[in-house]
PDB file of N, CA and C in Angstrom:
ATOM      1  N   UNK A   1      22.977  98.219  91.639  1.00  0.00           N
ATOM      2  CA  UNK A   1      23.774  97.206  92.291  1.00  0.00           C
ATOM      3  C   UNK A   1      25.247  97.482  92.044  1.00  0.00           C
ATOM      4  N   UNK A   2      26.285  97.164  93.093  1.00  0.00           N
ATOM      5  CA  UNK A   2      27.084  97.525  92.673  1.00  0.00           C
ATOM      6  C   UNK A   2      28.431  96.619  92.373  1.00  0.00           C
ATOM      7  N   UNK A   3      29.310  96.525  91.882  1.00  0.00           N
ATOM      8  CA  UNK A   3      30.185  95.347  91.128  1.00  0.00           C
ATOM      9  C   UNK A   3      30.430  94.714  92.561  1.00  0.00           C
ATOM     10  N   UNK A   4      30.949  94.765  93.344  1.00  0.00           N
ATOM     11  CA  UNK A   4      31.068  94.100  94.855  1.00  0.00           C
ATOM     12  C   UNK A   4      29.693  93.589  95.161  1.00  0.00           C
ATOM     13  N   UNK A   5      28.938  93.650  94.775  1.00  0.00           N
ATOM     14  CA  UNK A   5      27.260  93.186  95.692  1.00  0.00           C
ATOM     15  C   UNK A   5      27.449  92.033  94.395  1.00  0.00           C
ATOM     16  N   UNK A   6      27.715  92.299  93.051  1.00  0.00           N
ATOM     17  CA  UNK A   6      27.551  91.326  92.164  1.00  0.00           C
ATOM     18  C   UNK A   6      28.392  89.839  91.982  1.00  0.00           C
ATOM     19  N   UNK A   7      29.812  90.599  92.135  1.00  0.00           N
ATOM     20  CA  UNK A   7      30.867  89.411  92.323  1.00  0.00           C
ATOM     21  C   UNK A   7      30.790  88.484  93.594  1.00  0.00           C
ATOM     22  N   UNK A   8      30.079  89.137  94.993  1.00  0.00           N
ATOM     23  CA  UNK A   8      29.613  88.087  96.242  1.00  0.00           C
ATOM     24  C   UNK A   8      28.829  87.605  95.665  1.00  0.00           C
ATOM     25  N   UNK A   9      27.738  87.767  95.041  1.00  0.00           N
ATOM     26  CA  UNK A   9      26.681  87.158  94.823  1.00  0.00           C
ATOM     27  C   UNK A   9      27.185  85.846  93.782  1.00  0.00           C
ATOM     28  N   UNK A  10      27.696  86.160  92.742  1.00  0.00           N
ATOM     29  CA  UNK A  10      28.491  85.025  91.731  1.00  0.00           C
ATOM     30  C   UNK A  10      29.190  83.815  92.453  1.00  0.00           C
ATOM     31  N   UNK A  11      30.079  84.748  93.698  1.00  0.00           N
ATOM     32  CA  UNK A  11      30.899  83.627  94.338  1.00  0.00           C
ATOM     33  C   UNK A  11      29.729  82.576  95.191  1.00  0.00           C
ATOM     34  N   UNK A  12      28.893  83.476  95.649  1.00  0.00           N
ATOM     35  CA  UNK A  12      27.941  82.318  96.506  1.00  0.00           C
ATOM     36  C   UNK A  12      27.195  81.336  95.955  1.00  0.00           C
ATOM     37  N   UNK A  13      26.009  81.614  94.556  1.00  0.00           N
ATOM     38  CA  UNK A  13      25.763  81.203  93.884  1.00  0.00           C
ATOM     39  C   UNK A  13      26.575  79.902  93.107  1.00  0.00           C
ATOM     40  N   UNK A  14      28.236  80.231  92.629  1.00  0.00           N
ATOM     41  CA  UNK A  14      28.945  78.893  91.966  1.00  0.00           C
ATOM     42  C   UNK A  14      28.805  78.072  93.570  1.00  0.00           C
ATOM     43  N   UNK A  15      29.251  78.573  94.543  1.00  0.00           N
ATOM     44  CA  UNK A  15      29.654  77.235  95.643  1.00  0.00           C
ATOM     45  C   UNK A  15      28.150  76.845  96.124  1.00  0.00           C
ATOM     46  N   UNK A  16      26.805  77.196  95.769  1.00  0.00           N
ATOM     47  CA  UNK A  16      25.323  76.460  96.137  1.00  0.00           C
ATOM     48  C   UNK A  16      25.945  75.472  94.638  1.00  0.00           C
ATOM     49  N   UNK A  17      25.546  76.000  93.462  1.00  0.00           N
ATOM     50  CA  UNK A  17      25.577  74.921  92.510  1.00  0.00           C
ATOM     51  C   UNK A  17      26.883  74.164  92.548  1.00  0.00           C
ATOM     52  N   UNK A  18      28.003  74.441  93.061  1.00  0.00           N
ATOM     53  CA  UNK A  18      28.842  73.570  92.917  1.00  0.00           C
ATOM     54  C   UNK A  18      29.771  73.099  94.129  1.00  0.00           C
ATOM     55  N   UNK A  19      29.268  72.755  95.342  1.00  0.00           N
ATOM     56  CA  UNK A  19      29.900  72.692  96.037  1.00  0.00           C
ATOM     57  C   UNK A  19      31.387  71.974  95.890  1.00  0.00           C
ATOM     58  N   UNK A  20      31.628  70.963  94.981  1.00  0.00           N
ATOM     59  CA  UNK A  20      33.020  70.603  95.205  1.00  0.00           C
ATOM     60  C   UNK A  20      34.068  71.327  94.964  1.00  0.00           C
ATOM     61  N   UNK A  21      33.823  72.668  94.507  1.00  0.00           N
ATOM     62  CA  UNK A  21      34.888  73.314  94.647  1.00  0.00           C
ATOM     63  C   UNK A  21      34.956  74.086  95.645  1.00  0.00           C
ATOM     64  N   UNK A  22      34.065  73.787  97.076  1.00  0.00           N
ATOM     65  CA  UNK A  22      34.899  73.784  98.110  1.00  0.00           C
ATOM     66  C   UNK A  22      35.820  73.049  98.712  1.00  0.00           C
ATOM     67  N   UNK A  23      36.023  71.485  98.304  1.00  0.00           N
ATOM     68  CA  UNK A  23      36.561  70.146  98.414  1.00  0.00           C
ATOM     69  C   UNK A  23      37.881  70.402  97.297  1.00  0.00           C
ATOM     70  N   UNK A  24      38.334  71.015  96.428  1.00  0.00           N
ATOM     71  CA  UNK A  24      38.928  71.037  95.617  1.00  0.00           C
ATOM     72  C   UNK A  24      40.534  70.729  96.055  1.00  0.00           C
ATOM     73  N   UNK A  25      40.974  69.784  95.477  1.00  0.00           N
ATOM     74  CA  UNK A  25      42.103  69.334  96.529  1.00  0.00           C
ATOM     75  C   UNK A  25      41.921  69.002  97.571  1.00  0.00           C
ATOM     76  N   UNK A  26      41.009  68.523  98.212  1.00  0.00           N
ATOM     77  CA  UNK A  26      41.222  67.839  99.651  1.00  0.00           C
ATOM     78  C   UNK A  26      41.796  66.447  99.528  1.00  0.00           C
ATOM     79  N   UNK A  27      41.924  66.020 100.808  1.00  0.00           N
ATOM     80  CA  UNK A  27      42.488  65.100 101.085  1.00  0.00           C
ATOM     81  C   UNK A  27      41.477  63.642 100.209  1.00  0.00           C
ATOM     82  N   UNK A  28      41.963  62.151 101.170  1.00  0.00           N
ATOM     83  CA  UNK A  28      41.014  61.055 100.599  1.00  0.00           C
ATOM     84  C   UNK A  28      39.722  60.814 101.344  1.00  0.00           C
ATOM     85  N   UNK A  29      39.608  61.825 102.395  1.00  0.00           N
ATOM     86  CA  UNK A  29      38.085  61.859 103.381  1.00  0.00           C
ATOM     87  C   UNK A  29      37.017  61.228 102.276  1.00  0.00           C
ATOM     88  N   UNK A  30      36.623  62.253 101.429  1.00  0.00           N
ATOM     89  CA  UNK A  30      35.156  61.874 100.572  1.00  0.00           C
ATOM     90  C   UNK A  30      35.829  60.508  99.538  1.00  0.00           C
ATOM     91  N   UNK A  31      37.118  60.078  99.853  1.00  0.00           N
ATOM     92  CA  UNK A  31      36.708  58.471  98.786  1.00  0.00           C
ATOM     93  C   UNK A  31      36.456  57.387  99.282  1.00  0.00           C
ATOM     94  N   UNK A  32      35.783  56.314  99.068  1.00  0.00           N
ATOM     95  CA  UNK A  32      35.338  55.260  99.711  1.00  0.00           C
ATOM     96  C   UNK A  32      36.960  54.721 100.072  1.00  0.00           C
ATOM     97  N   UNK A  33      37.011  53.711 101.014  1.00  0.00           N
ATOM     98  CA  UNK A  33      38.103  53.279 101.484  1.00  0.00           C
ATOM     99  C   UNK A  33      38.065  51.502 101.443  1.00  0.00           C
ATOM    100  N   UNK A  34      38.628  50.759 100.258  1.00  0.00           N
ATOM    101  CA  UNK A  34      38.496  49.739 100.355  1.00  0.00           C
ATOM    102  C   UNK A  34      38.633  48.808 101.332  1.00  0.00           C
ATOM    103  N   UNK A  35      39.469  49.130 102.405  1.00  0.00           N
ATOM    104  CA  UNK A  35      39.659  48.446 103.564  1.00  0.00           C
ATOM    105  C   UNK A  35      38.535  48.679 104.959  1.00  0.00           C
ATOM    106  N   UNK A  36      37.682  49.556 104.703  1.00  0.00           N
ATOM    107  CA  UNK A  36      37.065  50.314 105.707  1.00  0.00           C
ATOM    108  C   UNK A  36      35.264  49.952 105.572  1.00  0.00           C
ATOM    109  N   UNK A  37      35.399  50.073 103.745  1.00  0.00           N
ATOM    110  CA  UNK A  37      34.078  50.138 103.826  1.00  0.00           C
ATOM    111  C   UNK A  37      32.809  49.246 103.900  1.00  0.00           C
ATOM    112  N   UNK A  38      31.702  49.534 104.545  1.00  0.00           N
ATOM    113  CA  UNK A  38      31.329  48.232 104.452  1.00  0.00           C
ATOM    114  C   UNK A  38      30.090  47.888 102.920  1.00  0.00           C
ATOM    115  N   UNK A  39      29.436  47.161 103.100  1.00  0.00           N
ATOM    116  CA  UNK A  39      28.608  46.375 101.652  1.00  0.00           C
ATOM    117  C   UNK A  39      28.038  48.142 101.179  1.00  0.00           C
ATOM    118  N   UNK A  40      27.383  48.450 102.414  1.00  0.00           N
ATOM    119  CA  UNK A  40      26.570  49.579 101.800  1.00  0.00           C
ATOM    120  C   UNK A  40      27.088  50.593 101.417  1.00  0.00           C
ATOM    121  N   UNK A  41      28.093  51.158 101.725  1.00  0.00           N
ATOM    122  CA  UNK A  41      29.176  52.455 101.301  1.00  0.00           C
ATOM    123  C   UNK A  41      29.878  51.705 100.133  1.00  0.00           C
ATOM    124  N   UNK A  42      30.294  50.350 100.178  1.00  0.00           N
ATOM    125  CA  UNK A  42      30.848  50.411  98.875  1.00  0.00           C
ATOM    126  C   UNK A  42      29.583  50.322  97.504  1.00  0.00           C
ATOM    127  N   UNK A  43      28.148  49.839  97.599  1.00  0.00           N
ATOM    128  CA  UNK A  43      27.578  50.345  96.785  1.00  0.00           C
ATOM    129  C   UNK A  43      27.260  51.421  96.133  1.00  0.00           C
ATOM    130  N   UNK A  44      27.546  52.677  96.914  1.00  0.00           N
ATOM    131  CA  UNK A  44      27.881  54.155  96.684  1.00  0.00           C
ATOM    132  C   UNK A  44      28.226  54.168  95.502  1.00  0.00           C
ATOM    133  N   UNK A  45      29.285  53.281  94.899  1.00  0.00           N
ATOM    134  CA  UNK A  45      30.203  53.632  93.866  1.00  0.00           C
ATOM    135  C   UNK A  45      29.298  53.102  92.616  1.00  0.00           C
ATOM    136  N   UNK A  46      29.914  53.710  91.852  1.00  0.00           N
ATOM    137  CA  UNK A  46      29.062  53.606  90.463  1.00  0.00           C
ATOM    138  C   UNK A  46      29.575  52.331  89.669  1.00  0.00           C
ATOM    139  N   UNK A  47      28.332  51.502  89.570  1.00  0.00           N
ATOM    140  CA  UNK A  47      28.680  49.994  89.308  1.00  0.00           C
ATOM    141  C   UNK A  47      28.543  48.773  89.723  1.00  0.00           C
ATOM    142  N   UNK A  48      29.180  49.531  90.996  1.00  0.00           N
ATOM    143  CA  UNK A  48      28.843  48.459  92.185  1.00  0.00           C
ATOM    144  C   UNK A  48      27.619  48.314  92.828  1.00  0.00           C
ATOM    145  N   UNK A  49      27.307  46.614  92.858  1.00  0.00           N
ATOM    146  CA  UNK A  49      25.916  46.683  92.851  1.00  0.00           C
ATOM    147  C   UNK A  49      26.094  45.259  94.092  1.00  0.00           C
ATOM    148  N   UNK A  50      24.909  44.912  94.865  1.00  0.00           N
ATOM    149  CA  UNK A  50      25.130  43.856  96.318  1.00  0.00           C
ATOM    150  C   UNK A  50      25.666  42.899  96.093  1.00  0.00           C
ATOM    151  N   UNK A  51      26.023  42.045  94.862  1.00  0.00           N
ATOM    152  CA  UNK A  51      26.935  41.189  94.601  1.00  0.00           C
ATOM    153  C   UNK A  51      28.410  41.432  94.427  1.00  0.00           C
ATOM    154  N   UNK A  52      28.513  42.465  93.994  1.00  0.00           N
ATOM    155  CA  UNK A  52      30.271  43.089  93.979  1.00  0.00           C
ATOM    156  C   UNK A  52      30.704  43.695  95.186  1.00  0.00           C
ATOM    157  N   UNK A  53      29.865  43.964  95.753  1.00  0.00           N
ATOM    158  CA  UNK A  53      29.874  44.847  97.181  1.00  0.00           C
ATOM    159  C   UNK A  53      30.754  43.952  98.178  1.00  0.00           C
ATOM    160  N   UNK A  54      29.660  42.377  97.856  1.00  0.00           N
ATOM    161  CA  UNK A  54      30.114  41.451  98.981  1.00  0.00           C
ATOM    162  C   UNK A  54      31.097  40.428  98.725  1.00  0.00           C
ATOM    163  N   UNK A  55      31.515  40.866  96.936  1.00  0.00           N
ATOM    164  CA  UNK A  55      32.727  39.855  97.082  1.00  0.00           C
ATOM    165  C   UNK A  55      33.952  40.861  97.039  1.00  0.00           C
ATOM    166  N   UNK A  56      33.496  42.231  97.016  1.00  0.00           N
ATOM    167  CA  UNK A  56      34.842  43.305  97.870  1.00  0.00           C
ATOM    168  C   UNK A  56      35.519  42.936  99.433  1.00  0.00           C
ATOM    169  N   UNK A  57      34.032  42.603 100.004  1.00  0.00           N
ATOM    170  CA  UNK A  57      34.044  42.480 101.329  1.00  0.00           C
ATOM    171  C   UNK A  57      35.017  41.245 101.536  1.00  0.00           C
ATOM    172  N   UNK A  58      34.342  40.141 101.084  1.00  0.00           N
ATOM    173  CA  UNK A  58      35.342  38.872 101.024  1.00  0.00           C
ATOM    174  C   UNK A  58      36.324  38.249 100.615  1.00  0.00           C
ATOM    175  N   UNK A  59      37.010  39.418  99.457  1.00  0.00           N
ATOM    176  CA  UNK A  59      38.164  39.393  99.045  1.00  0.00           C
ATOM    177  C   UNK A  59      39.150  39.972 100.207  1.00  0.00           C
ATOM    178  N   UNK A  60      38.725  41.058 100.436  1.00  0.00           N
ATOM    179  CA  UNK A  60      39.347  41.935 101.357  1.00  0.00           C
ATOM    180  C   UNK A  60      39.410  41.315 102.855  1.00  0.00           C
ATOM    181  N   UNK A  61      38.328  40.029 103.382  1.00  0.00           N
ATOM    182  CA  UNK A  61      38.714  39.291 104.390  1.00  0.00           C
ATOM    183  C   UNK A  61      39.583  38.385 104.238  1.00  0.00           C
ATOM    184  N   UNK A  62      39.583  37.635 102.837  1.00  0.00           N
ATOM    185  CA  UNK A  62      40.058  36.163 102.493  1.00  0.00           C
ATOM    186  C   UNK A  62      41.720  36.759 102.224  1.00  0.00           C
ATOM    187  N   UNK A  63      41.962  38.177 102.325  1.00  0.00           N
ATOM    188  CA  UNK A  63      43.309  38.788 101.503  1.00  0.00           C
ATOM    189  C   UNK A  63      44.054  39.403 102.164  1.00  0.00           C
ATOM    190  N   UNK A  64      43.531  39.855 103.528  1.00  0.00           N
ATOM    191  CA  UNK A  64      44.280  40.469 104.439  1.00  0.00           C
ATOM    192  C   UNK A  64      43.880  41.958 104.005  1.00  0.00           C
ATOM    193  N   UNK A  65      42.976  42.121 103.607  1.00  0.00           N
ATOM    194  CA  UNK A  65      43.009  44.213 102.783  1.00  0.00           C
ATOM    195  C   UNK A  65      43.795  44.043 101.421  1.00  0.00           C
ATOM    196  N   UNK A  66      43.479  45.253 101.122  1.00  0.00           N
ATOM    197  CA  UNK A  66      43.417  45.417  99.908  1.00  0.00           C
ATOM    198  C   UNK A  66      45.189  46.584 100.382  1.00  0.00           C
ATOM    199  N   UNK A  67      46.040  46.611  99.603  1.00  0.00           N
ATOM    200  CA  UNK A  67      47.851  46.965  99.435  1.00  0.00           C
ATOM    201  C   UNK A  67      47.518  48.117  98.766  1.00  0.00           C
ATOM    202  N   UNK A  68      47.035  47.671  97.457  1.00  0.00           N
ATOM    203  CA  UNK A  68      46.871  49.427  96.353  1.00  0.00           C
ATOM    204  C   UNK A  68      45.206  49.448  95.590  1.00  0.00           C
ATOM    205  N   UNK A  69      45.219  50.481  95.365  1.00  0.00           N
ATOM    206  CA  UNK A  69      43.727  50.419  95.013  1.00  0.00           C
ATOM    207  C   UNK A  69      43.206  49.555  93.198  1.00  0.00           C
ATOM    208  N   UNK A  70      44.572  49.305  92.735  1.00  0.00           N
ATOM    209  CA  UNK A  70      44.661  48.581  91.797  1.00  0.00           C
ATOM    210  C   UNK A  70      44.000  47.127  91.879  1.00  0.00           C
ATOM    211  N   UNK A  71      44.238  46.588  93.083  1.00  0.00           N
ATOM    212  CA  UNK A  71      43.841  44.917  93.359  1.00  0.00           C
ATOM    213  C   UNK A  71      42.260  45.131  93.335  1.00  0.00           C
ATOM    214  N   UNK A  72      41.727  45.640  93.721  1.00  0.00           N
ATOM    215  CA  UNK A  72      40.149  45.798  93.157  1.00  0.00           C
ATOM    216  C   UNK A  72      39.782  44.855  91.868  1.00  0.00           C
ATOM    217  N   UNK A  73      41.081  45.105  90.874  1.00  0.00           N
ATOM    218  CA  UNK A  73      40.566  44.145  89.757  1.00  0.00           C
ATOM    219  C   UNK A  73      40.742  42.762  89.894  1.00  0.00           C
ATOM    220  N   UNK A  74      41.184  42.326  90.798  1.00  0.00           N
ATOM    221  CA  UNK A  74      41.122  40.666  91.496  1.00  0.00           C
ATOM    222  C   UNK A  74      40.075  40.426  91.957  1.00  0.00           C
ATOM    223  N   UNK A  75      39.127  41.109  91.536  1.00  0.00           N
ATOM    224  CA  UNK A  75      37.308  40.902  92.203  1.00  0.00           C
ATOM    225  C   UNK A  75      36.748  40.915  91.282  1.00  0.00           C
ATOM    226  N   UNK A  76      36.337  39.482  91.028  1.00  0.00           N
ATOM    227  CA  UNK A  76      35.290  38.960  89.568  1.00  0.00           C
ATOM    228  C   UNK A  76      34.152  40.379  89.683  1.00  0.00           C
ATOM    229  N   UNK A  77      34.173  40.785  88.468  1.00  0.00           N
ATOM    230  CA  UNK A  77      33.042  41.365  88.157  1.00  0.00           C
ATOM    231  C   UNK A  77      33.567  43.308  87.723  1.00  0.00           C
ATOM    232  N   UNK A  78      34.776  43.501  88.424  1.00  0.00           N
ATOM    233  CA  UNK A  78      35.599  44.256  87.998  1.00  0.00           C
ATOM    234  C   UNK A  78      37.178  44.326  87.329  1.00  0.00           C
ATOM    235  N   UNK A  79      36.431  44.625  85.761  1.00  0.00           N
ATOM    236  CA  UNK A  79      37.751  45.028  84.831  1.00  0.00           C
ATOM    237  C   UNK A  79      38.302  46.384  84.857  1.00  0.00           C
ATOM    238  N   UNK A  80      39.533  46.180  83.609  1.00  0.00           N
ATOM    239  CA  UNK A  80      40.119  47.487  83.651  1.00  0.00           C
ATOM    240  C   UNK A  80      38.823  48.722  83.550  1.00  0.00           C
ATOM    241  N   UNK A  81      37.987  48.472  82.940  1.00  0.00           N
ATOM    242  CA  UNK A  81      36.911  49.346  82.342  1.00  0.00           C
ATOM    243  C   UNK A  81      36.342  50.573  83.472  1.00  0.00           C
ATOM    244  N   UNK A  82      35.895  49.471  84.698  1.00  0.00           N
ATOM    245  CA  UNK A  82      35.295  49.765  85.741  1.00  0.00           C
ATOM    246  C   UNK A  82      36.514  50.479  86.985  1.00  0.00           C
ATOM    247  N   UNK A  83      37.217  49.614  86.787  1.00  0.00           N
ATOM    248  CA  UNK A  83      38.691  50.117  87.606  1.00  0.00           C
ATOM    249  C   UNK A  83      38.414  51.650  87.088  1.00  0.00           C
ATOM    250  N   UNK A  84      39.184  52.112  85.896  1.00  0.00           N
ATOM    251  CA  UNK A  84      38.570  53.339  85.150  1.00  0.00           C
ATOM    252  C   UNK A  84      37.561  54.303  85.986  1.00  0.00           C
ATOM    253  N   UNK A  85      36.828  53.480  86.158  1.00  0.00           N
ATOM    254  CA  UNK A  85      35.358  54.820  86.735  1.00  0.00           C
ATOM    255  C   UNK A  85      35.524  54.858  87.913  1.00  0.00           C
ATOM    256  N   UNK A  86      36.024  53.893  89.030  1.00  0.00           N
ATOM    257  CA  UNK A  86      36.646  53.772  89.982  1.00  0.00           C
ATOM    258  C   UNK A  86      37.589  54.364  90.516  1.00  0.00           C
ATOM    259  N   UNK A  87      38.573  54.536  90.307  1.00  0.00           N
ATOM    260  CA  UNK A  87      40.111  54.824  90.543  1.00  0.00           C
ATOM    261  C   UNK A  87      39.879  56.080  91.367  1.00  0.00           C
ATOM    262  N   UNK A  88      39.432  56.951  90.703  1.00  0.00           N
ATOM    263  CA  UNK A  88      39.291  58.565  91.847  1.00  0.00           C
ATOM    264  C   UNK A  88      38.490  58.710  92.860  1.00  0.00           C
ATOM    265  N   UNK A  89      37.389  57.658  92.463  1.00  0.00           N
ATOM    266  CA  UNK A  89      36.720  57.722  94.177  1.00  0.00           C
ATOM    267  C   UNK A  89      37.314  56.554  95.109  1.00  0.00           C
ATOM    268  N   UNK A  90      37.850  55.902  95.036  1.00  0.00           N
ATOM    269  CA  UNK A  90      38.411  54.907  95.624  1.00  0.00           C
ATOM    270  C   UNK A  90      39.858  55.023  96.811  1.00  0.00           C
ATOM    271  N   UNK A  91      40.269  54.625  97.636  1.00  0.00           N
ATOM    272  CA  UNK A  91      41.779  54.595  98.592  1.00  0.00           C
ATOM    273  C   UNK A  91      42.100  53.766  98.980  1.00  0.00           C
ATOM    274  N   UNK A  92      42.971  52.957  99.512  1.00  0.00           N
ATOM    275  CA  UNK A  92      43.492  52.281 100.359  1.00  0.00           C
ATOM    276  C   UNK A  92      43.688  52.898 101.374  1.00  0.00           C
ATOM    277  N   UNK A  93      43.485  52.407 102.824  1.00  0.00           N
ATOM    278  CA  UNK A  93      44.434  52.806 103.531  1.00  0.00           C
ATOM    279  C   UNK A  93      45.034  51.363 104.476  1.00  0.00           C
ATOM    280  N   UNK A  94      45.929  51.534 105.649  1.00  0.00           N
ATOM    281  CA  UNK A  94      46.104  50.044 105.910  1.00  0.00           C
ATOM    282  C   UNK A  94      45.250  48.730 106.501  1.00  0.00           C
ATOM    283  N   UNK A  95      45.663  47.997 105.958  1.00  0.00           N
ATOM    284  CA  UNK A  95      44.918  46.815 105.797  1.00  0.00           C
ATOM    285  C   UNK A  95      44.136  46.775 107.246  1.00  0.00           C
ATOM    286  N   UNK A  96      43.020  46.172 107.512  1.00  0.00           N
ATOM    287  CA  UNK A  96      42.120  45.820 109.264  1.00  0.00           C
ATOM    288  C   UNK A  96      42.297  44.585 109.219  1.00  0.00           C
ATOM    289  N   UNK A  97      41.732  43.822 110.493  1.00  0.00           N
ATOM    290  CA  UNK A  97      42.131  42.881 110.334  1.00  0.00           C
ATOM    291  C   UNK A  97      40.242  42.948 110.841  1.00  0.00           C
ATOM    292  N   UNK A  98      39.721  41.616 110.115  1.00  0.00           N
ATOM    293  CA  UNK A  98      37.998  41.589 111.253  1.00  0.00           C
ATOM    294  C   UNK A  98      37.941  41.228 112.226  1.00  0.00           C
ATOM    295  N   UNK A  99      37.248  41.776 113.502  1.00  0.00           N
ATOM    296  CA  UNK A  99      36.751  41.161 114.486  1.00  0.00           C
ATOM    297  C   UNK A  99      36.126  39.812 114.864  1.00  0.00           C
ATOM    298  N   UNK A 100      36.525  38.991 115.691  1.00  0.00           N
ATOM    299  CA  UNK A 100      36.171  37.268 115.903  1.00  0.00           C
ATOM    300  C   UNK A 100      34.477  37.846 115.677  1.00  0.00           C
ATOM    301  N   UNK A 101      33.823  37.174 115.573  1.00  0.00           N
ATOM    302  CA  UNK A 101      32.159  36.758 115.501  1.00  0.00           C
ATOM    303  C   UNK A 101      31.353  37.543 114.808  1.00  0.00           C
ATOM    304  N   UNK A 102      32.356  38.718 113.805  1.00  0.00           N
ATOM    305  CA  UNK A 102      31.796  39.765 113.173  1.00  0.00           C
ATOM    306  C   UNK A 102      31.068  39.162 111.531  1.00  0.00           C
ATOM    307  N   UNK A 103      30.005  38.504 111.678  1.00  0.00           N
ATOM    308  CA  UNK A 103      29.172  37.981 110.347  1.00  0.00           C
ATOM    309  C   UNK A 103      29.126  38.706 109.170  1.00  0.00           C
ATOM    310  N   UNK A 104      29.119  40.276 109.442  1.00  0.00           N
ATOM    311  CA  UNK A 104      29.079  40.935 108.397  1.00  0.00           C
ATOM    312  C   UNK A 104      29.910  41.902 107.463  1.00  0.00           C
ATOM    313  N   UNK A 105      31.560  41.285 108.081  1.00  0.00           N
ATOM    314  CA  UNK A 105      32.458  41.546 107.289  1.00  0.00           C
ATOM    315  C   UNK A 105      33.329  42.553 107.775  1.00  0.00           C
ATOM    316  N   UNK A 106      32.480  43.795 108.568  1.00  0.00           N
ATOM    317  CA  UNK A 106      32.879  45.135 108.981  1.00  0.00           C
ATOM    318  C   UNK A 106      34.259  44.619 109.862  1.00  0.00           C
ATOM    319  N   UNK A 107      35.051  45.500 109.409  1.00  0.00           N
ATOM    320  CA  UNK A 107      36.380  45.197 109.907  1.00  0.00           C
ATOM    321  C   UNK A 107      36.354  46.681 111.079  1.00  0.00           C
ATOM    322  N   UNK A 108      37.208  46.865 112.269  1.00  0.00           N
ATOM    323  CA  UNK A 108      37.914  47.598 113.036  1.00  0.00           C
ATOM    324  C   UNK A 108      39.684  47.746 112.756  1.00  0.00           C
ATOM    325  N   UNK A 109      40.218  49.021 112.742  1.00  0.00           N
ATOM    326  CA  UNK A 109      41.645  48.985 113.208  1.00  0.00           C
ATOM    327  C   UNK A 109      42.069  48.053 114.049  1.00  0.00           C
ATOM    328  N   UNK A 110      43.073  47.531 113.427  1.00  0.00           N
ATOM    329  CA  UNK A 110      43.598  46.544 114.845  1.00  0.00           C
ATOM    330  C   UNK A 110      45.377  48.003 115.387  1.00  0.00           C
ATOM    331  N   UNK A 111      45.224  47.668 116.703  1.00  0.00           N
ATOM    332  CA  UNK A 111      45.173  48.386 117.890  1.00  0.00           C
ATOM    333  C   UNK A 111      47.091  48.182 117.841  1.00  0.00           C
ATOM    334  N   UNK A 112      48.027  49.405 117.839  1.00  0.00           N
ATOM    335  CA  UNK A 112      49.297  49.657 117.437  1.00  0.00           C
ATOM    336  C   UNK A 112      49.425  48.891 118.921  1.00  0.00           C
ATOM    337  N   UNK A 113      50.375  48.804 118.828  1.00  0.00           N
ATOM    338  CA  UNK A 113      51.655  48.297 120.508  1.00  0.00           C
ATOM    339  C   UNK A 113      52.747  48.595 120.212  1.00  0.00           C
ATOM    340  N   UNK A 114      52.966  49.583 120.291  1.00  0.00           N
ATOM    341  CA  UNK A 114      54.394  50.543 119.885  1.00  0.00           C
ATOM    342  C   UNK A 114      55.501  49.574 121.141  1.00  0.00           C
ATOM    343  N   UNK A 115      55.558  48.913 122.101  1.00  0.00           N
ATOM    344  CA  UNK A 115      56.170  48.046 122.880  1.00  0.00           C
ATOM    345  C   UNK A 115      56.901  47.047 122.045  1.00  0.00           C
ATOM    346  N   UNK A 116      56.480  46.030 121.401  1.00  0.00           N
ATOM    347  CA  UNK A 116      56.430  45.390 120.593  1.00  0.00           C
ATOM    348  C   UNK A 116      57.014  45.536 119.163  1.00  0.00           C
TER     349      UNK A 116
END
């Protein structure tokens, strides 16, 4: 075998076992998005369990979105502790506003008017 057949093989092998270091530095794509996400994506996160899920959801309606990813800890059930395990998978981005008759929280972009 020869050192080139060995070093491809090493490189392919780390990115099967480790794919995030194809992600390495990317952007906030793979973090949950407090303003975006809904009950079930925010259970994703480690901790969060269907009761924290849905008073994310209803903080984040009753609050206008969430500003920085810090306010998370204004949601009974998450301290600094959890913030902690949180913080790197987590983003803001800008606030949604919910849709009239939408029961289950899921918010849409509300719609620029650069006119205005």
């Amino acid at each position: 075998m020869s050192i080139r057949v060995i070093i491809t093989s090493g490189i392919l092998l780390s990115l099967v076992l480790f794919p995030s270091l194809l992600f390495a530095g990317a952007d906030n794509s793979s973090k949950v998005d407090l303003n975006r996400a809904d009950a079930a994506e925010l259970q994703s996160l480690p901790g969060i369990g269907p009761a924290t899920a849905e008073r994310i959801v209803q903080y984040r309606n009753e609050n206008g979105g969430f500003g920085r990813i810090e306010e998370i800890m204004n949601v009974r059930g998450i301290g600094e502790k959890k913030f902690e395990r949180l913080k790197d998978l987590i983003t803001v981005s800008s606030p949604v506003e919910p849709e009239e008759g939408n029961p289950q929280g899921e918010t849409q972009p509300k719609p620029v008017n650069p006119g205005t």
